[in-house]
PDB file of N, CA and C in Angstrom:
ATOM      1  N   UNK A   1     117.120 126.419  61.511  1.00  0.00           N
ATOM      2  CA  UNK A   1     118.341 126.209  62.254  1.00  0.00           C
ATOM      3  C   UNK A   1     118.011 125.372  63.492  1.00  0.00           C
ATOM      4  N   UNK A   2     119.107 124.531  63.695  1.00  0.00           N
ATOM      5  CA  UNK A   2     118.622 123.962  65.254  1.00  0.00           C
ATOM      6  C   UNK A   2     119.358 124.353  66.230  1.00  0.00           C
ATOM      7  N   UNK A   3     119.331 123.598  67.472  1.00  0.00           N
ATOM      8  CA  UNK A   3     120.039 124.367  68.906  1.00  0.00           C
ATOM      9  C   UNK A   3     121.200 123.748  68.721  1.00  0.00           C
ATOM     10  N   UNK A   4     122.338 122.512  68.120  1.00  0.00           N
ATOM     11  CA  UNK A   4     123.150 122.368  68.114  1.00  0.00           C
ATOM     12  C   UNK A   4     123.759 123.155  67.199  1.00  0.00           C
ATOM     13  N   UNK A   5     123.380 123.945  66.713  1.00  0.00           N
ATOM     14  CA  UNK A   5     124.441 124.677  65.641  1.00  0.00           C
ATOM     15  C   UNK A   5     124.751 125.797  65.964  1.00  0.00           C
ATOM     16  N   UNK A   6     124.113 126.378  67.660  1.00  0.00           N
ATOM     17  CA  UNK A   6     124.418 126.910  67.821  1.00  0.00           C
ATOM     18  C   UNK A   6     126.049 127.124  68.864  1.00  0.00           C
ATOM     19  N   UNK A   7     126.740 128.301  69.338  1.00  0.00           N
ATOM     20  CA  UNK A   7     128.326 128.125  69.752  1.00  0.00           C
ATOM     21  C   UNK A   7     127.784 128.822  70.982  1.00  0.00           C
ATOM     22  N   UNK A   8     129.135 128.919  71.746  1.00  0.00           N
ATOM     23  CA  UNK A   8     128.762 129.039  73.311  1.00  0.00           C
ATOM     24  C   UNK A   8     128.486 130.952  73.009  1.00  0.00           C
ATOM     25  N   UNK A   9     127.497 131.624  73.805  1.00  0.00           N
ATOM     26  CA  UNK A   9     126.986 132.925  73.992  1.00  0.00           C
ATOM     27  C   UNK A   9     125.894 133.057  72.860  1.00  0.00           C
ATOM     28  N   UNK A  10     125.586 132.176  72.106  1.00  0.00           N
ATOM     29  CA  UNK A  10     124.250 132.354  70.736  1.00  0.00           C
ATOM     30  C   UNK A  10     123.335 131.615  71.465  1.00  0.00           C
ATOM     31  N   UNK A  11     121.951 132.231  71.164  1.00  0.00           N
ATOM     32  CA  UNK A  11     121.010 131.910  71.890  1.00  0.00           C
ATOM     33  C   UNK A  11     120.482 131.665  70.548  1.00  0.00           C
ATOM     34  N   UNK A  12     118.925 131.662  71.640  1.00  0.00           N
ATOM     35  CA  UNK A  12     117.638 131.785  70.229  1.00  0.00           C
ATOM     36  C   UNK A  12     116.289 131.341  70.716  1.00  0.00           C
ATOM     37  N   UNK A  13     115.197 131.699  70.091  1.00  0.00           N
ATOM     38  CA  UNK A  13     113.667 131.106  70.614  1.00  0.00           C
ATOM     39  C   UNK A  13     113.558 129.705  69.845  1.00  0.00           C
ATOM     40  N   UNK A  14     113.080 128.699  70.899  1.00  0.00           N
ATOM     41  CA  UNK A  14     112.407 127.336  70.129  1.00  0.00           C
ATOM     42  C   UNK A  14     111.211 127.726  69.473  1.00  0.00           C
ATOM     43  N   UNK A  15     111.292 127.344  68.245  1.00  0.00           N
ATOM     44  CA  UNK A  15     110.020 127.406  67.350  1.00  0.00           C
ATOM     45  C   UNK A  15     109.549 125.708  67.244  1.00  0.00           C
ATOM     46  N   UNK A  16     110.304 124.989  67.277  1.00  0.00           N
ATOM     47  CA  UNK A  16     109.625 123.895  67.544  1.00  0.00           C
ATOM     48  C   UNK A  16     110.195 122.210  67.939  1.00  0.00           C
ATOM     49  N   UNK A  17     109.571 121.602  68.863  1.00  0.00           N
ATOM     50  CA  UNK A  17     110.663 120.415  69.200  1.00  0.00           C
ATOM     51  C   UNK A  17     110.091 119.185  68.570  1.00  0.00           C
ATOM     52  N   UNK A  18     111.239 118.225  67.717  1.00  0.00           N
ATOM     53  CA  UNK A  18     110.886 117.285  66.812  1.00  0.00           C
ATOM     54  C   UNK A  18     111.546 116.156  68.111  1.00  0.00           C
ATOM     55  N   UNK A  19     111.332 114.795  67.073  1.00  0.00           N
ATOM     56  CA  UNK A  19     111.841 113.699  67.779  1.00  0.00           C
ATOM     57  C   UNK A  19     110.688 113.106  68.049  1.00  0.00           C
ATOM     58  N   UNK A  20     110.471 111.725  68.814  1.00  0.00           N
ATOM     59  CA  UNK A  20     108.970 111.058  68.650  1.00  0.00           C
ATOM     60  C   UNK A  20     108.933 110.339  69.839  1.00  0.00           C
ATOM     61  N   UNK A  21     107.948 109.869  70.450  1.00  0.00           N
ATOM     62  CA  UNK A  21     107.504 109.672  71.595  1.00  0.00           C
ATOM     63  C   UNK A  21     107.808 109.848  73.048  1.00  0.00           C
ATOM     64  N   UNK A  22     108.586 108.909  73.827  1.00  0.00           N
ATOM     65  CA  UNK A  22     109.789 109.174  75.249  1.00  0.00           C
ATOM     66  C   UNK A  22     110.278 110.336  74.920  1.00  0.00           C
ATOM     67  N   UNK A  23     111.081 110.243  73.453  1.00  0.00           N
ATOM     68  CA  UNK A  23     112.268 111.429  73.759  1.00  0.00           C
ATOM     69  C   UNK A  23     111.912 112.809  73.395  1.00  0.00           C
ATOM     70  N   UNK A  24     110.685 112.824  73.064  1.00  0.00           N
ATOM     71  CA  UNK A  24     110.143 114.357  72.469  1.00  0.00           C
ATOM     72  C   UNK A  24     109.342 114.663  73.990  1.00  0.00           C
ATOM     73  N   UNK A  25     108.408 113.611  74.522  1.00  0.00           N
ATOM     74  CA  UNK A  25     108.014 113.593  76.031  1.00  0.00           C
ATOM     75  C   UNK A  25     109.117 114.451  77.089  1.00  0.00           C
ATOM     76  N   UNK A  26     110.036 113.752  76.933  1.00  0.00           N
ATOM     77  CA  UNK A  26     111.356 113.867  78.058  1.00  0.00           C
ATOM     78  C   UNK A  26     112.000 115.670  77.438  1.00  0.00           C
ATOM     79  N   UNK A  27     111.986 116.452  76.779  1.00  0.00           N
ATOM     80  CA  UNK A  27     112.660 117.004  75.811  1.00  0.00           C
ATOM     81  C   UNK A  27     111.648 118.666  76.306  1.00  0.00           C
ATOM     82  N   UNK A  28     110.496 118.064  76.177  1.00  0.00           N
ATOM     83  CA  UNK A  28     108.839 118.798  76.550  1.00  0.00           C
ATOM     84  C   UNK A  28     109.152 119.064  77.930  1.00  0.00           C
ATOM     85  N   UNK A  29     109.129 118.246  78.769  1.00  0.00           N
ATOM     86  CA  UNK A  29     109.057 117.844  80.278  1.00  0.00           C
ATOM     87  C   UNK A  29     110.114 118.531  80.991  1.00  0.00           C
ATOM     88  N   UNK A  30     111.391 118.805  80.324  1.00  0.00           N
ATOM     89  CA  UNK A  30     112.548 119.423  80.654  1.00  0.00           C
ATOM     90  C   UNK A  30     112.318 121.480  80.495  1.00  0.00           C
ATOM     91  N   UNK A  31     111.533 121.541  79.739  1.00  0.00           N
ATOM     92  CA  UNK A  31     111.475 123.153  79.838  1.00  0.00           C
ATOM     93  C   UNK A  31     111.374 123.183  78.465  1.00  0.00           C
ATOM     94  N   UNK A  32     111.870 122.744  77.425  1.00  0.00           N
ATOM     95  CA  UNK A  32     112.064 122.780  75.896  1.00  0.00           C
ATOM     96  C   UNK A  32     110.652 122.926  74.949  1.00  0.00           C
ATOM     97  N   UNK A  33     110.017 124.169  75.298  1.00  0.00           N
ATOM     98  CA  UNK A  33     108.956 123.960  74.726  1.00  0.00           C
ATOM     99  C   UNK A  33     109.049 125.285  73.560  1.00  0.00           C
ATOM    100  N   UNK A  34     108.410 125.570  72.735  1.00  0.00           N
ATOM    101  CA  UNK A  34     108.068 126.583  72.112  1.00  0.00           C
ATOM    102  C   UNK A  34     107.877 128.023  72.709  1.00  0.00           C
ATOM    103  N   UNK A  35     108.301 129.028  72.054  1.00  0.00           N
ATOM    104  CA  UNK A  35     108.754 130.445  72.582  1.00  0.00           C
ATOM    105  C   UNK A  35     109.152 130.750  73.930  1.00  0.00           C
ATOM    106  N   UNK A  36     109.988 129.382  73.876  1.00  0.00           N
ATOM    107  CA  UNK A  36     111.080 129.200  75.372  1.00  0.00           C
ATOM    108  C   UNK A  36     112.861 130.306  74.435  1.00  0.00           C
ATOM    109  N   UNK A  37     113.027 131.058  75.225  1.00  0.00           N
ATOM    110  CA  UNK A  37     114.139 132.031  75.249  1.00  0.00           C
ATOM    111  C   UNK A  37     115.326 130.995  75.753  1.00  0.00           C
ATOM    112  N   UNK A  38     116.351 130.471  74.705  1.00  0.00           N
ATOM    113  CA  UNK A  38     116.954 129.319  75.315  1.00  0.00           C
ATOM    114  C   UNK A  38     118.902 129.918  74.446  1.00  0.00           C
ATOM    115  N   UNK A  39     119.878 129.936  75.331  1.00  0.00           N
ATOM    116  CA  UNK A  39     121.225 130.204  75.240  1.00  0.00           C
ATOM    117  C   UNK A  39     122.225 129.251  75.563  1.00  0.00           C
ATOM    118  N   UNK A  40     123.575 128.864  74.547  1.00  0.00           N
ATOM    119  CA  UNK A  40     123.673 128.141  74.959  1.00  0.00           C
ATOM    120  C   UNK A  40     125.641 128.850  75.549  1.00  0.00           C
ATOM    121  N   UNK A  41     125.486 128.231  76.846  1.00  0.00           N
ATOM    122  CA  UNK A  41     126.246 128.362  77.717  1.00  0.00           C
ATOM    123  C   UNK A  41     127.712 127.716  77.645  1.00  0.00           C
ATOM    124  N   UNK A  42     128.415 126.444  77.296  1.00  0.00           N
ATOM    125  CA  UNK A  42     129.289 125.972  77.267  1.00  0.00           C
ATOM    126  C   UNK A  42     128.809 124.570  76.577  1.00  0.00           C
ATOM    127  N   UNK A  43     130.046 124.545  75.315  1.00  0.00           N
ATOM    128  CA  UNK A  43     129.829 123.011  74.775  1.00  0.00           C
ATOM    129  C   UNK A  43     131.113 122.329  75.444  1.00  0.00           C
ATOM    130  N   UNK A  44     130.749 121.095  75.547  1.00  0.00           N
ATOM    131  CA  UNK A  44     131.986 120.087  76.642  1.00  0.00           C
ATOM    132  C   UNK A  44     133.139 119.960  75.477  1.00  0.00           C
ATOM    133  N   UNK A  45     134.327 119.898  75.718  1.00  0.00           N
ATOM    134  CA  UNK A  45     135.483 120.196  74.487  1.00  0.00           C
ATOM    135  C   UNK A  45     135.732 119.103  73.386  1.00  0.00           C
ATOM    136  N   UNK A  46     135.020 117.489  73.682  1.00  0.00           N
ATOM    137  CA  UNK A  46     134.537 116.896  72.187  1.00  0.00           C
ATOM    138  C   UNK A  46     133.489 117.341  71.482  1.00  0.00           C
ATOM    139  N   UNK A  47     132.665 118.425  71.976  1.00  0.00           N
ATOM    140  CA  UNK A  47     131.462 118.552  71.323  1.00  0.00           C
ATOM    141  C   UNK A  47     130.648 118.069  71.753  1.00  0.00           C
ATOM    142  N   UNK A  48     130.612 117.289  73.118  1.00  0.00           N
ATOM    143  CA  UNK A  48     129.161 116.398  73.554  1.00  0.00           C
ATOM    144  C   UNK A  48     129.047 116.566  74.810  1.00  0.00           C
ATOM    145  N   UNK A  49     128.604 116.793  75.519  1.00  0.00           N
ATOM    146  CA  UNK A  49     127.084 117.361  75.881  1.00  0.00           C
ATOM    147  C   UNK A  49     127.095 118.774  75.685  1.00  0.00           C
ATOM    148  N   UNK A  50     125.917 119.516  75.779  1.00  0.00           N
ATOM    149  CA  UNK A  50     126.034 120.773  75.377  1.00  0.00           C
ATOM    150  C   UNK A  50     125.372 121.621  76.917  1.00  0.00           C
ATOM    151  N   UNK A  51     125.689 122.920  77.702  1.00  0.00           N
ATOM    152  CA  UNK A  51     125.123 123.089  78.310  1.00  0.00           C
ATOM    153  C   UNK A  51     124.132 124.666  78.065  1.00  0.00           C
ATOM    154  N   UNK A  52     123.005 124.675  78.325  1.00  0.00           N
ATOM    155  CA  UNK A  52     122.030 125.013  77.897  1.00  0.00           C
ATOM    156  C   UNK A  52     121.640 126.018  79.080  1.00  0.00           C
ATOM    157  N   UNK A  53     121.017 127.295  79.114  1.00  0.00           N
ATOM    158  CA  UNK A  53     120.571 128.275  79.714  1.00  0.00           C
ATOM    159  C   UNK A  53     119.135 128.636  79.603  1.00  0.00           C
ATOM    160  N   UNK A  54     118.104 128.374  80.257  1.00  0.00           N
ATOM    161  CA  UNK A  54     116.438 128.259  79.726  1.00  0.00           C
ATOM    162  C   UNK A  54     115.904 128.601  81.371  1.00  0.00           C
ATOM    163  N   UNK A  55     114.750 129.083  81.020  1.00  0.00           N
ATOM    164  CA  UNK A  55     113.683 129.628  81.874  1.00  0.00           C
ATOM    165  C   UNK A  55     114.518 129.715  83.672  1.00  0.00           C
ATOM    166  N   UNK A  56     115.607 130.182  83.578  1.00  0.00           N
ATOM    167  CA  UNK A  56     116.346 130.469  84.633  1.00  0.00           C
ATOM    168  C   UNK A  56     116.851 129.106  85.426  1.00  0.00           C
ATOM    169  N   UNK A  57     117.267 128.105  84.562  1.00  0.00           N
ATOM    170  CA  UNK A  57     118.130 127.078  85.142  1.00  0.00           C
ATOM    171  C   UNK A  57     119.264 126.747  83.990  1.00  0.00           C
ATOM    172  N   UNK A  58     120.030 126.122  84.472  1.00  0.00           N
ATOM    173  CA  UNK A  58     121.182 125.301  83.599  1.00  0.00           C
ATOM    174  C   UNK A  58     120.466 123.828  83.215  1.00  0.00           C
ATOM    175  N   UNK A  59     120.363 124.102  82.070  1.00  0.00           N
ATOM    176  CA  UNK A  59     120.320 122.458  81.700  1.00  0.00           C
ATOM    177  C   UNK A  59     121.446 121.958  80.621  1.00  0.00           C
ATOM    178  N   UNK A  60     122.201 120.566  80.790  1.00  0.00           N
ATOM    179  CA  UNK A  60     122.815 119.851  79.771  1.00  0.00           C
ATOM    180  C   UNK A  60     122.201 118.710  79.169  1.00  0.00           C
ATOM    181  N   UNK A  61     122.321 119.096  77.530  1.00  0.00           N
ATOM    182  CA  UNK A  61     121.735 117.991  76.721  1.00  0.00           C
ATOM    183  C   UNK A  61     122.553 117.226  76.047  1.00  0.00           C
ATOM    184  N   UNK A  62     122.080 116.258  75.127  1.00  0.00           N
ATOM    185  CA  UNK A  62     123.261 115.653  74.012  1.00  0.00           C
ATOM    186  C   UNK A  62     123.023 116.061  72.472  1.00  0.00           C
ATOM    187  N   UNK A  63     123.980 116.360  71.936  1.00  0.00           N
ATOM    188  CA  UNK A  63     123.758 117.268  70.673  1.00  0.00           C
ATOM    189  C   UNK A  63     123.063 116.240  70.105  1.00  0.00           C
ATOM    190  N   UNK A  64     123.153 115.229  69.791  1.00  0.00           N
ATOM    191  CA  UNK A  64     122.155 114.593  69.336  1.00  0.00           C
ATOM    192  C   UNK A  64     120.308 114.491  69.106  1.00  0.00           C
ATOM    193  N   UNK A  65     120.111 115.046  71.260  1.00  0.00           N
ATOM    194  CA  UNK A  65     119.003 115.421  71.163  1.00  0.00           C
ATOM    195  C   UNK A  65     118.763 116.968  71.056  1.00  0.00           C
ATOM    196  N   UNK A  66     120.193 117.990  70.749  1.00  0.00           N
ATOM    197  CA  UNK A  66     119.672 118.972  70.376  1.00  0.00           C
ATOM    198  C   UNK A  66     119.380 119.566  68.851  1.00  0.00           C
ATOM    199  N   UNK A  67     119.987 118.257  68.253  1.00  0.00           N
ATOM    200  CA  UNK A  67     119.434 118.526  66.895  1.00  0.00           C
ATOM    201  C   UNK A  67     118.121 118.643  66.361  1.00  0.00           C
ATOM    202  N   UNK A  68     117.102 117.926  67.649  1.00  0.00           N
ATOM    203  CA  UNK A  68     115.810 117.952  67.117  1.00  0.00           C
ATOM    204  C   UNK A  68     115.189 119.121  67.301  1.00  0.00           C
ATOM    205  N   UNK A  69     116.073 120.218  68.005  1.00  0.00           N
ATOM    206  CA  UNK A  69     115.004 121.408  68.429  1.00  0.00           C
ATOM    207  C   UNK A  69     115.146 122.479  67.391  1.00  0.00           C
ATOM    208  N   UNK A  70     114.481 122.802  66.971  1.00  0.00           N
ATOM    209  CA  UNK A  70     114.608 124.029  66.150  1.00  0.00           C
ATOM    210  C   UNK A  70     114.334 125.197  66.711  1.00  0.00           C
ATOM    211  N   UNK A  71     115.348 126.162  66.022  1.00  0.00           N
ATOM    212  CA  UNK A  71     115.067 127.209  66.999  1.00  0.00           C
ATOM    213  C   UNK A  71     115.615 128.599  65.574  1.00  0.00           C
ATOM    214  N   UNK A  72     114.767 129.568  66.030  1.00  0.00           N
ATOM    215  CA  UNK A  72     115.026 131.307  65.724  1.00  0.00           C
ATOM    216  C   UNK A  72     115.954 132.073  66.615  1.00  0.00           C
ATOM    217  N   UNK A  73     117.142 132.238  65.908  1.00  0.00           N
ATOM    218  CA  UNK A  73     118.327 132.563  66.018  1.00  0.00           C
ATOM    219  C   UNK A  73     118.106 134.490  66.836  1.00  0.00           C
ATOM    220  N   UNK A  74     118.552 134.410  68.237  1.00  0.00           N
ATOM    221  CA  UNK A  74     118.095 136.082  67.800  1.00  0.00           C
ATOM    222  C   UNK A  74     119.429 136.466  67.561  1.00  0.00           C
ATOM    223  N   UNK A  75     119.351 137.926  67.363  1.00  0.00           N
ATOM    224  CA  UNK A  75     120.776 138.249  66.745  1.00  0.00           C
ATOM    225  C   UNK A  75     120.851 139.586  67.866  1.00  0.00           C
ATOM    226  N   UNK A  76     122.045 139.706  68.425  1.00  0.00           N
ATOM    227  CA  UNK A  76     122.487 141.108  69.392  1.00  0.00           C
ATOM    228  C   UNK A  76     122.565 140.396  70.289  1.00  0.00           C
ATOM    229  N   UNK A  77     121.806 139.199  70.586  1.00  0.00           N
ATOM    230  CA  UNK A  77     122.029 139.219  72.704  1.00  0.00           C
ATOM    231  C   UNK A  77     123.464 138.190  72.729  1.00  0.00           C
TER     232      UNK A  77
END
């Protein structure tokens, strides 16, 4: 599963971030790393940008680049 599929209050752990050079760099560099605890907070009402809840900040991405993250869905929170 990835982080765009997820809806606003579904979280989940990154198991792993795809994409290739700059944008996997930039993606890394932002907090997005592996057995990062990551929720997602509000999607903007076309569906684009998405805003994101991780290691105790707000971050917004573009579903585009959140398709590359894969992530383990938890279930209850």
């Amino acid at each position: 599963m990835t982080l765009d599929s997820l809806k606003p209050g579904q979280g989940g752990i990154i198991v792993s971030v795809g994409g290739e050079g700059a944008l996997r760099r930039r993606l890394l560099d932002m907090g997005l790393t592996p057995k990062t605890r990551v929720f997602v907070r509000k999607v903007a009402p076309m569906g684009d940008p998405i805003e994101l809840y991780l290691r105790s900040y707000v971050l917004t991405i573009r579903r585009e680049d959140a398709a590359k993250i894969e992530i383990r869905e938890e279930l209850g929170k």
